[in-house]
PDB file of N, CA and C in Angstrom:
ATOM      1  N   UNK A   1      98.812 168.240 196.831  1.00  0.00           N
ATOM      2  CA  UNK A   1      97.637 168.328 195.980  1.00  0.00           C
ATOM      3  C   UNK A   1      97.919 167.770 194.577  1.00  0.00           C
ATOM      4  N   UNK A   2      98.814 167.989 194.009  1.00  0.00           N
ATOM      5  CA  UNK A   2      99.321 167.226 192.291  1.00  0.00           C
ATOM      6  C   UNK A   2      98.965 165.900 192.830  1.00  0.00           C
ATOM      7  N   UNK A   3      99.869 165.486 193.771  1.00  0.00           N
ATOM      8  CA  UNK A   3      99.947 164.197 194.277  1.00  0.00           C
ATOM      9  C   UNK A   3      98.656 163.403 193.605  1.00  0.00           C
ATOM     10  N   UNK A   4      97.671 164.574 194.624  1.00  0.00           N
ATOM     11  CA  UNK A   4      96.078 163.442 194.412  1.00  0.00           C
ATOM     12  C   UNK A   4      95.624 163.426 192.940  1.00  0.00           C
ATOM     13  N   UNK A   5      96.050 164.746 191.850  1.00  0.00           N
ATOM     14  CA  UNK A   5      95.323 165.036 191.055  1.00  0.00           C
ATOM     15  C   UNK A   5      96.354 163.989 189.895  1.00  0.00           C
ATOM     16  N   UNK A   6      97.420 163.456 190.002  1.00  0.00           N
ATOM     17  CA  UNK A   6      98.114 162.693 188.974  1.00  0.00           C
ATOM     18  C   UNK A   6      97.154 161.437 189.721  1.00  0.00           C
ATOM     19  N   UNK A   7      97.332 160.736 190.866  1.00  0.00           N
ATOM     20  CA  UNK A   7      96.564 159.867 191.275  1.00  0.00           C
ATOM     21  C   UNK A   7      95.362 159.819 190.804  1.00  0.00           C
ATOM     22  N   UNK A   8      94.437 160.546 190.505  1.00  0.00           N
ATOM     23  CA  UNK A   8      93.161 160.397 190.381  1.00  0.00           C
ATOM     24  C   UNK A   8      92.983 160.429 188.313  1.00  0.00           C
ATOM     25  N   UNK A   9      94.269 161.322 187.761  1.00  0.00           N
ATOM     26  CA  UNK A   9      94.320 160.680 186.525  1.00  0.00           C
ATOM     27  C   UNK A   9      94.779 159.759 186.311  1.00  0.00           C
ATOM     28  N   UNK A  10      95.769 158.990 187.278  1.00  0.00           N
ATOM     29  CA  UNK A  10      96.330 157.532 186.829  1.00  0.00           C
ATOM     30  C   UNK A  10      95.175 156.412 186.833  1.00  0.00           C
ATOM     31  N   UNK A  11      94.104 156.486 188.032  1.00  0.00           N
ATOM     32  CA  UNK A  11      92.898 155.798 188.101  1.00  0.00           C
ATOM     33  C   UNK A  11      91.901 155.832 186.986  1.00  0.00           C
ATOM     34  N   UNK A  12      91.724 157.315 186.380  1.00  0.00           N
ATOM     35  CA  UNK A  12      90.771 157.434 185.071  1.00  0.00           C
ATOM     36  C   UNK A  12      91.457 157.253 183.948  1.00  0.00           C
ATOM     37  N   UNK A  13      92.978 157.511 183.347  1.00  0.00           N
ATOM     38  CA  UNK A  13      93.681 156.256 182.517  1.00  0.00           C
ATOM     39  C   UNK A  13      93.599 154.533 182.490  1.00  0.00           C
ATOM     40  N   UNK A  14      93.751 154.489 184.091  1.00  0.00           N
ATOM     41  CA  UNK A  14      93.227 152.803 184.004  1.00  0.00           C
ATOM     42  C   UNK A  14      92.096 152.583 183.516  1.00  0.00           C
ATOM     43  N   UNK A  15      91.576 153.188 183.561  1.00  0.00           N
ATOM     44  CA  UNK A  15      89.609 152.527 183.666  1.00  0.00           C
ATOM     45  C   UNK A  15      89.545 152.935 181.814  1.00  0.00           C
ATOM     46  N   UNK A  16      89.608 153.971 181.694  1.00  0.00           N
ATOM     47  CA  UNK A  16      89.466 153.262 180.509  1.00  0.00           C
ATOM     48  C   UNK A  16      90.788 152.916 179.301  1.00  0.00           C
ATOM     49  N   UNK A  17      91.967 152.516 179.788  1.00  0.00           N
ATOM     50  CA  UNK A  17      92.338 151.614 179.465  1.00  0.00           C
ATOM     51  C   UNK A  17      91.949 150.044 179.129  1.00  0.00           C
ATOM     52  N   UNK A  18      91.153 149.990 180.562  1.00  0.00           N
ATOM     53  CA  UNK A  18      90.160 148.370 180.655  1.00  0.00           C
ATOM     54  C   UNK A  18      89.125 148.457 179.862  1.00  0.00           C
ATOM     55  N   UNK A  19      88.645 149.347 179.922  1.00  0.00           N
ATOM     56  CA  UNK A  19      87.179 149.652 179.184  1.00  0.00           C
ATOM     57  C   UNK A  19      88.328 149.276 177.922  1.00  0.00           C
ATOM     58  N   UNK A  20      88.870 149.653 177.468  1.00  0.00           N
ATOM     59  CA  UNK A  20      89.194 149.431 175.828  1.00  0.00           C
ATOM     60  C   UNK A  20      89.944 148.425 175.762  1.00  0.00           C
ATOM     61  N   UNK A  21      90.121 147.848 176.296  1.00  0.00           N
ATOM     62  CA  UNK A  21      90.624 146.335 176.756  1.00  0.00           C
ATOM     63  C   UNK A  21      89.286 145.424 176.540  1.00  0.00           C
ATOM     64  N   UNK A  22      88.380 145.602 177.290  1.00  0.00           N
ATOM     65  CA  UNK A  22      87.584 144.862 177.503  1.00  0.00           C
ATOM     66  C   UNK A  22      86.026 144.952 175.836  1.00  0.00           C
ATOM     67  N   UNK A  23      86.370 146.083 175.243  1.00  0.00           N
ATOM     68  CA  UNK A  23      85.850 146.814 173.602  1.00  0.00           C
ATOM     69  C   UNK A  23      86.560 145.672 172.831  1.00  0.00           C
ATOM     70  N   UNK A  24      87.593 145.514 173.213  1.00  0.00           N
ATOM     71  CA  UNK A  24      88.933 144.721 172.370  1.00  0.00           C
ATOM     72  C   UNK A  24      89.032 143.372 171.927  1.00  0.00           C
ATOM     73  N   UNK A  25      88.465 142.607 173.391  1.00  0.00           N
ATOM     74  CA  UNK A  25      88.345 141.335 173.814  1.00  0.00           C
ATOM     75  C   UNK A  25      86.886 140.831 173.250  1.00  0.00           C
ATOM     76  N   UNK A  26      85.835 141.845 173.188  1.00  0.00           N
ATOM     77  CA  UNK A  26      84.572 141.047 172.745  1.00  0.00           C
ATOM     78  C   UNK A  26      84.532 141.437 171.210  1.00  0.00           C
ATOM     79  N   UNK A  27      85.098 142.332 170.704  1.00  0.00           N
ATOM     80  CA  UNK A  27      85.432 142.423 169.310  1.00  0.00           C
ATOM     81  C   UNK A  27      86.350 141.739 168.855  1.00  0.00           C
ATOM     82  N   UNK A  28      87.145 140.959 169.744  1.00  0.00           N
ATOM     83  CA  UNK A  28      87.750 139.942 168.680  1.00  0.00           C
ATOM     84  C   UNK A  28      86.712 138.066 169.242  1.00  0.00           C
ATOM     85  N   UNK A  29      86.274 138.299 170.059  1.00  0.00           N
ATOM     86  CA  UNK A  29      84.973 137.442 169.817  1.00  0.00           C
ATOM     87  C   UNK A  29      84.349 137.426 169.102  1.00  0.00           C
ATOM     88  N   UNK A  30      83.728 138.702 168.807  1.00  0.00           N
ATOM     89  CA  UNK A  30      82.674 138.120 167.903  1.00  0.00           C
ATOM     90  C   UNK A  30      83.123 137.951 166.283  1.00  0.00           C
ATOM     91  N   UNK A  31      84.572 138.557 165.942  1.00  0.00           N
ATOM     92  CA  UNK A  31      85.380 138.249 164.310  1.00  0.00           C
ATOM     93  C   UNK A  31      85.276 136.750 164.696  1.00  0.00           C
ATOM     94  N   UNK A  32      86.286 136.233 166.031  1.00  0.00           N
ATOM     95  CA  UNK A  32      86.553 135.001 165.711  1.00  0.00           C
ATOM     96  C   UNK A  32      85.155 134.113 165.497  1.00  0.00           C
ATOM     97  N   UNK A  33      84.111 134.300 166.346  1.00  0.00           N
ATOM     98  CA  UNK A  33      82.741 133.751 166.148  1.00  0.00           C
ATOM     99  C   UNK A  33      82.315 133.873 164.731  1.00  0.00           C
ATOM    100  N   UNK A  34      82.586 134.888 163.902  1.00  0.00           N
ATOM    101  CA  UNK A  34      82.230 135.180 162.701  1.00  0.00           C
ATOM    102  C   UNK A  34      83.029 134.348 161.833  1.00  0.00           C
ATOM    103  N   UNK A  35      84.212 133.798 161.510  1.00  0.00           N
ATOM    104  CA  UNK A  35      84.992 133.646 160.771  1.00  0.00           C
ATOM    105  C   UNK A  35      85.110 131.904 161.576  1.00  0.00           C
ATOM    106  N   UNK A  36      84.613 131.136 162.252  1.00  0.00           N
ATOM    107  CA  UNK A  36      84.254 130.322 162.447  1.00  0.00           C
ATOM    108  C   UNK A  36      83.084 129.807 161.918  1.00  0.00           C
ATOM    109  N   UNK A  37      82.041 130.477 161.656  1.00  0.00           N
ATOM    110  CA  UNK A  37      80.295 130.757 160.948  1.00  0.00           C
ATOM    111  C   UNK A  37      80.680 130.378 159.738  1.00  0.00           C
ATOM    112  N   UNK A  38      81.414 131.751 159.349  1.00  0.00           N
ATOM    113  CA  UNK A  38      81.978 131.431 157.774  1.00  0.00           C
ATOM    114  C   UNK A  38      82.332 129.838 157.245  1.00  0.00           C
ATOM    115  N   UNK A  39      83.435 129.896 158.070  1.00  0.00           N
ATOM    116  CA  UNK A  39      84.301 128.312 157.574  1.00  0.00           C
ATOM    117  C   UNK A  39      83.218 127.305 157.631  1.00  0.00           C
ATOM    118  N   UNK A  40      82.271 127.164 158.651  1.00  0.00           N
ATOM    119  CA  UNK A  40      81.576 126.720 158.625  1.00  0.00           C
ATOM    120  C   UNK A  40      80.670 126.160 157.286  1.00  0.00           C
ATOM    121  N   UNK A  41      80.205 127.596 156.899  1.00  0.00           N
ATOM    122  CA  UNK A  41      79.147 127.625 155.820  1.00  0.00           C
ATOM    123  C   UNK A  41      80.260 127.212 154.430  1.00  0.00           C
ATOM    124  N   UNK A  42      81.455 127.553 154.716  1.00  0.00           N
ATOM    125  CA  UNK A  42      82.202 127.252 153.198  1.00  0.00           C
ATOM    126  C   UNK A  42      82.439 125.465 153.362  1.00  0.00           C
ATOM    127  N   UNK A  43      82.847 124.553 154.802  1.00  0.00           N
ATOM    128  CA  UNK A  43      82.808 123.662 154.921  1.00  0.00           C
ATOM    129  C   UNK A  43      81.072 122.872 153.880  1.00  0.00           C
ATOM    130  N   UNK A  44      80.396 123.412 154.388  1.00  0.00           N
ATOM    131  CA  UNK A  44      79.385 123.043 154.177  1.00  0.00           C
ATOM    132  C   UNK A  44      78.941 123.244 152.145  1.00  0.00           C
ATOM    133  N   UNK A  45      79.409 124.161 151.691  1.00  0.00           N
ATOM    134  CA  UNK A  45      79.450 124.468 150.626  1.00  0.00           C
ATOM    135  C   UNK A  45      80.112 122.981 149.684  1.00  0.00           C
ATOM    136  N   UNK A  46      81.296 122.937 150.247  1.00  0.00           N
ATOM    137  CA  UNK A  46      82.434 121.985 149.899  1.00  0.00           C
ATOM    138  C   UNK A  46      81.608 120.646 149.642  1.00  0.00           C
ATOM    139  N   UNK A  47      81.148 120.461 150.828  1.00  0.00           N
ATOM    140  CA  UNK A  47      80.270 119.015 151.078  1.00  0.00           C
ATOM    141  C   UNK A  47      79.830 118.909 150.363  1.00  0.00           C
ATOM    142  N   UNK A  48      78.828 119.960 149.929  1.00  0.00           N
ATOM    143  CA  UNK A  48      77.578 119.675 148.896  1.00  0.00           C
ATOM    144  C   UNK A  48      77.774 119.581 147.728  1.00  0.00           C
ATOM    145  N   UNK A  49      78.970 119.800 147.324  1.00  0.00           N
ATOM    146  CA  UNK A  49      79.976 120.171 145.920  1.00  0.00           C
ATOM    147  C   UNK A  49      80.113 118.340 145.393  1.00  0.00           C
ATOM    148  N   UNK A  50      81.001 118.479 146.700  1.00  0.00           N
ATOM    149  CA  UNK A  50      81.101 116.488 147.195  1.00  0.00           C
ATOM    150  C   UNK A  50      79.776 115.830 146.176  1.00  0.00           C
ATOM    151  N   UNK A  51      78.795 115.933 147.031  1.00  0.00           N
ATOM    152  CA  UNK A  51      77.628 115.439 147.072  1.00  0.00           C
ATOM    153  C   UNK A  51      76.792 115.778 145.229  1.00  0.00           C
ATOM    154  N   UNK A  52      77.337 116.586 145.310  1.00  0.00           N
ATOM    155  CA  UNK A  52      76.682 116.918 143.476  1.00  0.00           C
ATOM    156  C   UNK A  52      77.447 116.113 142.825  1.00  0.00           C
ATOM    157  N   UNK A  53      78.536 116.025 142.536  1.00  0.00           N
ATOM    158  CA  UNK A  53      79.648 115.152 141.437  1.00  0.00           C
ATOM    159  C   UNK A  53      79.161 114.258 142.296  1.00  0.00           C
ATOM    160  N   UNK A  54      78.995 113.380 142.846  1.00  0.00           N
ATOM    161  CA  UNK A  54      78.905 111.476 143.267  1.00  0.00           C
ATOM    162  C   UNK A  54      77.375 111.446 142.428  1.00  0.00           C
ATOM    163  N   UNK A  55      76.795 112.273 142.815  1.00  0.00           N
ATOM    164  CA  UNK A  55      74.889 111.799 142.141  1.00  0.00           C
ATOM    165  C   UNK A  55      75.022 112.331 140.839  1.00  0.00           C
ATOM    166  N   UNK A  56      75.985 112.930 140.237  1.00  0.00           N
ATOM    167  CA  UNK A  56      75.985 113.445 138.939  1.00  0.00           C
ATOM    168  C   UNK A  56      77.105 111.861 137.700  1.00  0.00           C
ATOM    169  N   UNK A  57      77.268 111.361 138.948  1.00  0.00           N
ATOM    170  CA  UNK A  57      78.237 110.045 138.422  1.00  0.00           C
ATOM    171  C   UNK A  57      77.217 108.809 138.621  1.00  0.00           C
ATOM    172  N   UNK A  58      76.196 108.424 138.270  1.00  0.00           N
ATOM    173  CA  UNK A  58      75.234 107.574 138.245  1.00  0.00           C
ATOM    174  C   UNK A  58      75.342 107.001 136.682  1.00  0.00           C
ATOM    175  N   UNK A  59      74.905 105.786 137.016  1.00  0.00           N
ATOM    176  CA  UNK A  59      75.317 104.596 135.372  1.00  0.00           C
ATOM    177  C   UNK A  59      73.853 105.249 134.493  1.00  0.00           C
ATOM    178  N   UNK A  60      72.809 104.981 135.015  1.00  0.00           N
ATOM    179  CA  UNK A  60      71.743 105.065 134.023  1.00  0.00           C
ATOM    180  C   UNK A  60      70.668 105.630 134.783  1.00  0.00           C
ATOM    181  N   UNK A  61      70.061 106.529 133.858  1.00  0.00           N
ATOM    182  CA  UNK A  61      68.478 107.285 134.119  1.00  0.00           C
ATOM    183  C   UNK A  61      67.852 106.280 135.096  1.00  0.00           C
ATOM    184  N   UNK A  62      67.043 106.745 135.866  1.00  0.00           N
ATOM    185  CA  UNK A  62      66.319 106.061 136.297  1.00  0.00           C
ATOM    186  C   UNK A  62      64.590 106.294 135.952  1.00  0.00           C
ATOM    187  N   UNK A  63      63.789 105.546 136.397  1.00  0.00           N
ATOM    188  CA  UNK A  63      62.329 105.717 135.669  1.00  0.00           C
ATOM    189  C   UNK A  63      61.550 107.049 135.876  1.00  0.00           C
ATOM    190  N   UNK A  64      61.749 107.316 136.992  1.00  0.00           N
ATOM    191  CA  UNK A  64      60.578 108.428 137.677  1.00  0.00           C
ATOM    192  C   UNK A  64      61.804 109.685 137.446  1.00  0.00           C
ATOM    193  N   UNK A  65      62.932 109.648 136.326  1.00  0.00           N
ATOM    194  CA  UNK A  65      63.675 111.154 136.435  1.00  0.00           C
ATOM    195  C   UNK A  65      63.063 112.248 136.022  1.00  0.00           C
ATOM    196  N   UNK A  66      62.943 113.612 136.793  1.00  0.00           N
ATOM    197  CA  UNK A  66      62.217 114.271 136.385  1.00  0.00           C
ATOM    198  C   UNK A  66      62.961 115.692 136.650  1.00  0.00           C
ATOM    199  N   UNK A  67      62.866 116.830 136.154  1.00  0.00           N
ATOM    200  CA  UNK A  67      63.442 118.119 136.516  1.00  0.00           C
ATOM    201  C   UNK A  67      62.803 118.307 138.222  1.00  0.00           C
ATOM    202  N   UNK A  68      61.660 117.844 138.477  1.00  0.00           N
ATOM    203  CA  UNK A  68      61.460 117.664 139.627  1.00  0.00           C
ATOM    204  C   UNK A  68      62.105 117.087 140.731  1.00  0.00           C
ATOM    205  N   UNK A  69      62.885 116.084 140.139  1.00  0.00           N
ATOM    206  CA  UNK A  69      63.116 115.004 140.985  1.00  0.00           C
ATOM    207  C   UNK A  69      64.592 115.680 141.033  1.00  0.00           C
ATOM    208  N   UNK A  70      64.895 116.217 140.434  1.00  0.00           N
ATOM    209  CA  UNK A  70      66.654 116.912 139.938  1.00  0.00           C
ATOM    210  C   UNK A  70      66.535 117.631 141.278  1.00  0.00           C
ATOM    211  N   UNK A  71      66.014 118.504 141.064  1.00  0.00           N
ATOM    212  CA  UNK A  71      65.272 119.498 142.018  1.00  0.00           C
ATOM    213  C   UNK A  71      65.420 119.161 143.384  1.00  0.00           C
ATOM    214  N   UNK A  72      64.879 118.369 143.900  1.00  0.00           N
ATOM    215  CA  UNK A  72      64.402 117.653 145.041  1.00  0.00           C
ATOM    216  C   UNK A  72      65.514 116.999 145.551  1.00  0.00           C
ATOM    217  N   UNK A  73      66.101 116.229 144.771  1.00  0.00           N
ATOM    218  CA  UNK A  73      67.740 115.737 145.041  1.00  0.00           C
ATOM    219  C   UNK A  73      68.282 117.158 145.741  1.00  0.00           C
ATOM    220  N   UNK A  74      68.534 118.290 144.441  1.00  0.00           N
ATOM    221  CA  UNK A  74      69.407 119.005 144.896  1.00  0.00           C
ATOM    222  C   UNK A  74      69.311 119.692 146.159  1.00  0.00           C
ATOM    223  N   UNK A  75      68.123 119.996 146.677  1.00  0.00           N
ATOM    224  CA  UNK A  75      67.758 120.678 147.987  1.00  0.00           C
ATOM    225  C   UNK A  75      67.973 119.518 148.512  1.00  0.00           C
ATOM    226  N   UNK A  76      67.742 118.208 148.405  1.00  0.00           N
ATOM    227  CA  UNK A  76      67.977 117.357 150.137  1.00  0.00           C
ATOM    228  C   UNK A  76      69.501 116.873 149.921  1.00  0.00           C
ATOM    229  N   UNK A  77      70.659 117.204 149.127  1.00  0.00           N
ATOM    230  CA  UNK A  77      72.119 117.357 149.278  1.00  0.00           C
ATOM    231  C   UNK A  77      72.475 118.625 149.968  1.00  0.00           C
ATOM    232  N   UNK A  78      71.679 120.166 149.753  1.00  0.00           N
ATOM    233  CA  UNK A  78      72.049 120.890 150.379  1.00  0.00           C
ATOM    234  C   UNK A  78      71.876 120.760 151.976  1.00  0.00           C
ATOM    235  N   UNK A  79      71.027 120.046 152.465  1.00  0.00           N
ATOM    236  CA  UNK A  79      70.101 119.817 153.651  1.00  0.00           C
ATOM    237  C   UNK A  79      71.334 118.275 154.070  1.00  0.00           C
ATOM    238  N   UNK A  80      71.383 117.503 153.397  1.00  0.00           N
ATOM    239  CA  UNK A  80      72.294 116.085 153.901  1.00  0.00           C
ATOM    240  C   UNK A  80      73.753 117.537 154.120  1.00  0.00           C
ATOM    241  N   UNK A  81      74.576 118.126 153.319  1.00  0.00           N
ATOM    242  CA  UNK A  81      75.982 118.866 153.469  1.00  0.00           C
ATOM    243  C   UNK A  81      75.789 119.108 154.706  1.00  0.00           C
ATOM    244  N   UNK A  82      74.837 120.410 155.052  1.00  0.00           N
ATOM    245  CA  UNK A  82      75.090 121.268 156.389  1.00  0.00           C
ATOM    246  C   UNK A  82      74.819 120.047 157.699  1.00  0.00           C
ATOM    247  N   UNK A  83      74.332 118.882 157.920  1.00  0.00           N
ATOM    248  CA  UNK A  83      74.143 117.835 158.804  1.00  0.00           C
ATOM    249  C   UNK A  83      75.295 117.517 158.571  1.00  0.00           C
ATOM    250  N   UNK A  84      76.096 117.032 157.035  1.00  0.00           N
ATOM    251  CA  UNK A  84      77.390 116.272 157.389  1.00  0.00           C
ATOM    252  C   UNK A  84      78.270 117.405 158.061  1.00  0.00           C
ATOM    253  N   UNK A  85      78.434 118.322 157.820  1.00  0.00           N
ATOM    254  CA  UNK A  85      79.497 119.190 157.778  1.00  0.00           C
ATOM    255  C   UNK A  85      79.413 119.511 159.893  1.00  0.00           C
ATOM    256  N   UNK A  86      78.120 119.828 160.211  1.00  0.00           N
ATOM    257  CA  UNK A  86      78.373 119.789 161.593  1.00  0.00           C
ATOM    258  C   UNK A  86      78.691 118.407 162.097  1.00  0.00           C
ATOM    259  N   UNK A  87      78.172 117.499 162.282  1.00  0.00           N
ATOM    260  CA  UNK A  87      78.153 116.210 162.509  1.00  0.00           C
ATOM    261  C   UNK A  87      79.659 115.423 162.288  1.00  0.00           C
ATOM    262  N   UNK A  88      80.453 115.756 161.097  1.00  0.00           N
ATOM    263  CA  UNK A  88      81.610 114.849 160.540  1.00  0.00           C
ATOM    264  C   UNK A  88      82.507 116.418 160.751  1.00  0.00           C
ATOM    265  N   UNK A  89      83.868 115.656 161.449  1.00  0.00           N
ATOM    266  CA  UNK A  89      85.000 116.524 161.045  1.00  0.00           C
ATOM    267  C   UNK A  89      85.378 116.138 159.844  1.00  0.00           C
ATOM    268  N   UNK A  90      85.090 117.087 158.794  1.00  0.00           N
ATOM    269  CA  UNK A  90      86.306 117.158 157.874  1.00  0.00           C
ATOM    270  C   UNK A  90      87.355 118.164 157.731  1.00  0.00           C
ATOM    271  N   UNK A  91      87.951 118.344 158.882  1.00  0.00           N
ATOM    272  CA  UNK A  91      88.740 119.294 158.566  1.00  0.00           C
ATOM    273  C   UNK A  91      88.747 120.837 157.984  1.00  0.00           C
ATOM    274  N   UNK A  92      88.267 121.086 157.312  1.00  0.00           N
ATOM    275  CA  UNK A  92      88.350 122.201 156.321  1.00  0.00           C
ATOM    276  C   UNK A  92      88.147 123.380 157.097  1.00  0.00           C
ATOM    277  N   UNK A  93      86.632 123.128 157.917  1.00  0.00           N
ATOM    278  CA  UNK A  93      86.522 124.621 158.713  1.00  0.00           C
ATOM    279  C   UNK A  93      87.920 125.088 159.498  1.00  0.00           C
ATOM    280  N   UNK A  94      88.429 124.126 160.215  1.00  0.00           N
ATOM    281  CA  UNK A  94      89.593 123.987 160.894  1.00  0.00           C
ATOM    282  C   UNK A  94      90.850 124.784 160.515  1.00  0.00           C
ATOM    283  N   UNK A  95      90.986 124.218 159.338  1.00  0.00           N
ATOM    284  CA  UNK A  95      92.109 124.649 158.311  1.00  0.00           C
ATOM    285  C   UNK A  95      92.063 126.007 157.843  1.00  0.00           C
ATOM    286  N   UNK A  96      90.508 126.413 157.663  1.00  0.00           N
ATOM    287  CA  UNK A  96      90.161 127.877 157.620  1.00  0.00           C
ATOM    288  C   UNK A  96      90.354 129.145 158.632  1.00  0.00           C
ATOM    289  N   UNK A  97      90.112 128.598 159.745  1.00  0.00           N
ATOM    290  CA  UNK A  97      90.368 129.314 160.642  1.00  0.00           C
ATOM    291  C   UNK A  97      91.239 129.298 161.282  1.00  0.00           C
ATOM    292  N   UNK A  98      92.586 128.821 160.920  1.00  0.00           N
ATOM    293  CA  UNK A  98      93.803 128.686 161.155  1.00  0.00           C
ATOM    294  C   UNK A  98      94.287 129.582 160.268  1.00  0.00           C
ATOM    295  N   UNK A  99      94.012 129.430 159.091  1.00  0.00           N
ATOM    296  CA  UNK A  99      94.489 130.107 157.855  1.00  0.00           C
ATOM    297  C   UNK A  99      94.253 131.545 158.314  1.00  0.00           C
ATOM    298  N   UNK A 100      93.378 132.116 158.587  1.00  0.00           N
ATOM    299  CA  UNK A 100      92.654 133.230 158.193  1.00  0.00           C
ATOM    300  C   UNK A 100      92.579 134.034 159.940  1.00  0.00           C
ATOM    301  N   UNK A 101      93.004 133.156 161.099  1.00  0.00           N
ATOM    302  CA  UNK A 101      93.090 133.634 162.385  1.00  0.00           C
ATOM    303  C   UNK A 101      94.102 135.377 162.526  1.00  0.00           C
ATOM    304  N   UNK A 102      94.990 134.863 162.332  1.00  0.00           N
ATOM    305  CA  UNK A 102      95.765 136.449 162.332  1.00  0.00           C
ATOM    306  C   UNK A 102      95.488 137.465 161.405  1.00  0.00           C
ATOM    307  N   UNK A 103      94.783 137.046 160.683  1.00  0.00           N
ATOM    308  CA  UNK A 103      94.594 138.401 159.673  1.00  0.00           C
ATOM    309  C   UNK A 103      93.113 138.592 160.591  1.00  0.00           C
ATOM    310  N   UNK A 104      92.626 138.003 161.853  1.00  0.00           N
ATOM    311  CA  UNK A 104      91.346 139.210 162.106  1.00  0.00           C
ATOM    312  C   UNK A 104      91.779 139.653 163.623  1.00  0.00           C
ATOM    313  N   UNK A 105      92.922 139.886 163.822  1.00  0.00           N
ATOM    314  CA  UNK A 105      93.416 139.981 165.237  1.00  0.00           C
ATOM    315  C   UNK A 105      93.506 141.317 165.327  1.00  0.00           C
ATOM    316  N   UNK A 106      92.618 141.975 165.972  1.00  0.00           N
ATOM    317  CA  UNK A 106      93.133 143.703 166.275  1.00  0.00           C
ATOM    318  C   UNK A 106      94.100 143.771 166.428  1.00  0.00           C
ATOM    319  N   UNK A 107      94.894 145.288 165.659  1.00  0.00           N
ATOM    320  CA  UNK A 107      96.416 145.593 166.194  1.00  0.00           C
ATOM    321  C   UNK A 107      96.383 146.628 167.487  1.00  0.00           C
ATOM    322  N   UNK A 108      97.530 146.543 168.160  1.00  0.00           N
ATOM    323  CA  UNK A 108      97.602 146.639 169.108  1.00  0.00           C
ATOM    324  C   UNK A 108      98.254 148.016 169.060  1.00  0.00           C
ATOM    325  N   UNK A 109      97.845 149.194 170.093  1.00  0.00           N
ATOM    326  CA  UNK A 109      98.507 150.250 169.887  1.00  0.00           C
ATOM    327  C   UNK A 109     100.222 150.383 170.640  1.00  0.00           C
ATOM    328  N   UNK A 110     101.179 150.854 170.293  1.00  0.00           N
ATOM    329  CA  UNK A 110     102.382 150.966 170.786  1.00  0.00           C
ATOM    330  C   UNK A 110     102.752 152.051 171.527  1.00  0.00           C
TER     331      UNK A 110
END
């Protein structure tokens, strides 16, 4: 009779062993999904950074300059970044989530 009753706790240790195995595995999905998002959006940040200093390096006014037109630039650089940034590897997201991979790795119990 122990026999069955260690048997039948070794089976309900497994299970949720897996069960917290399996808690484990989609929680470090969705960090790594998250911290991919991130790099993402900081890639994209970067770009647009890019993109401000080059149009901020122009020789002379042009006719129609207007706080409007400032304006209008600046939202369609934010809008050109996030297209370059998916579209073009530059690296950076990459580099981010390399950087920053082990610091979101659940620890493991001993």
């Amino acid at each position: 009779m122990d026999n069955l009753i260690s048997k039948s706790d070794q089976i309900k240790f497994l299970a949720s062993k897996a069960s917290q195995d399996n808690k484990s595995s989609k929680l470090q999905n969705k960090n790594n999904q998250e911290l991919k998002d991130v790099a993402e959006q900081f890639e994209s940040i970067f770009v647009h950074q890019m993109l401000k200093q080059a149009r901020q390096g122009k020789l002379a006014e042009g006719i129609f300059n207007s706080e409007a037109q400032d304006t209008f630039n600046n939202m369609l650089d934010i809008e050109y970044s996030k297209i370059l940034s998916k579209k073009n590897n530059f690296g950076i997201a990459e580099a981010l989530i390399q950087q920053f991979q082990p610091h979101i790795q659940p620890k493991k119990d001993k």
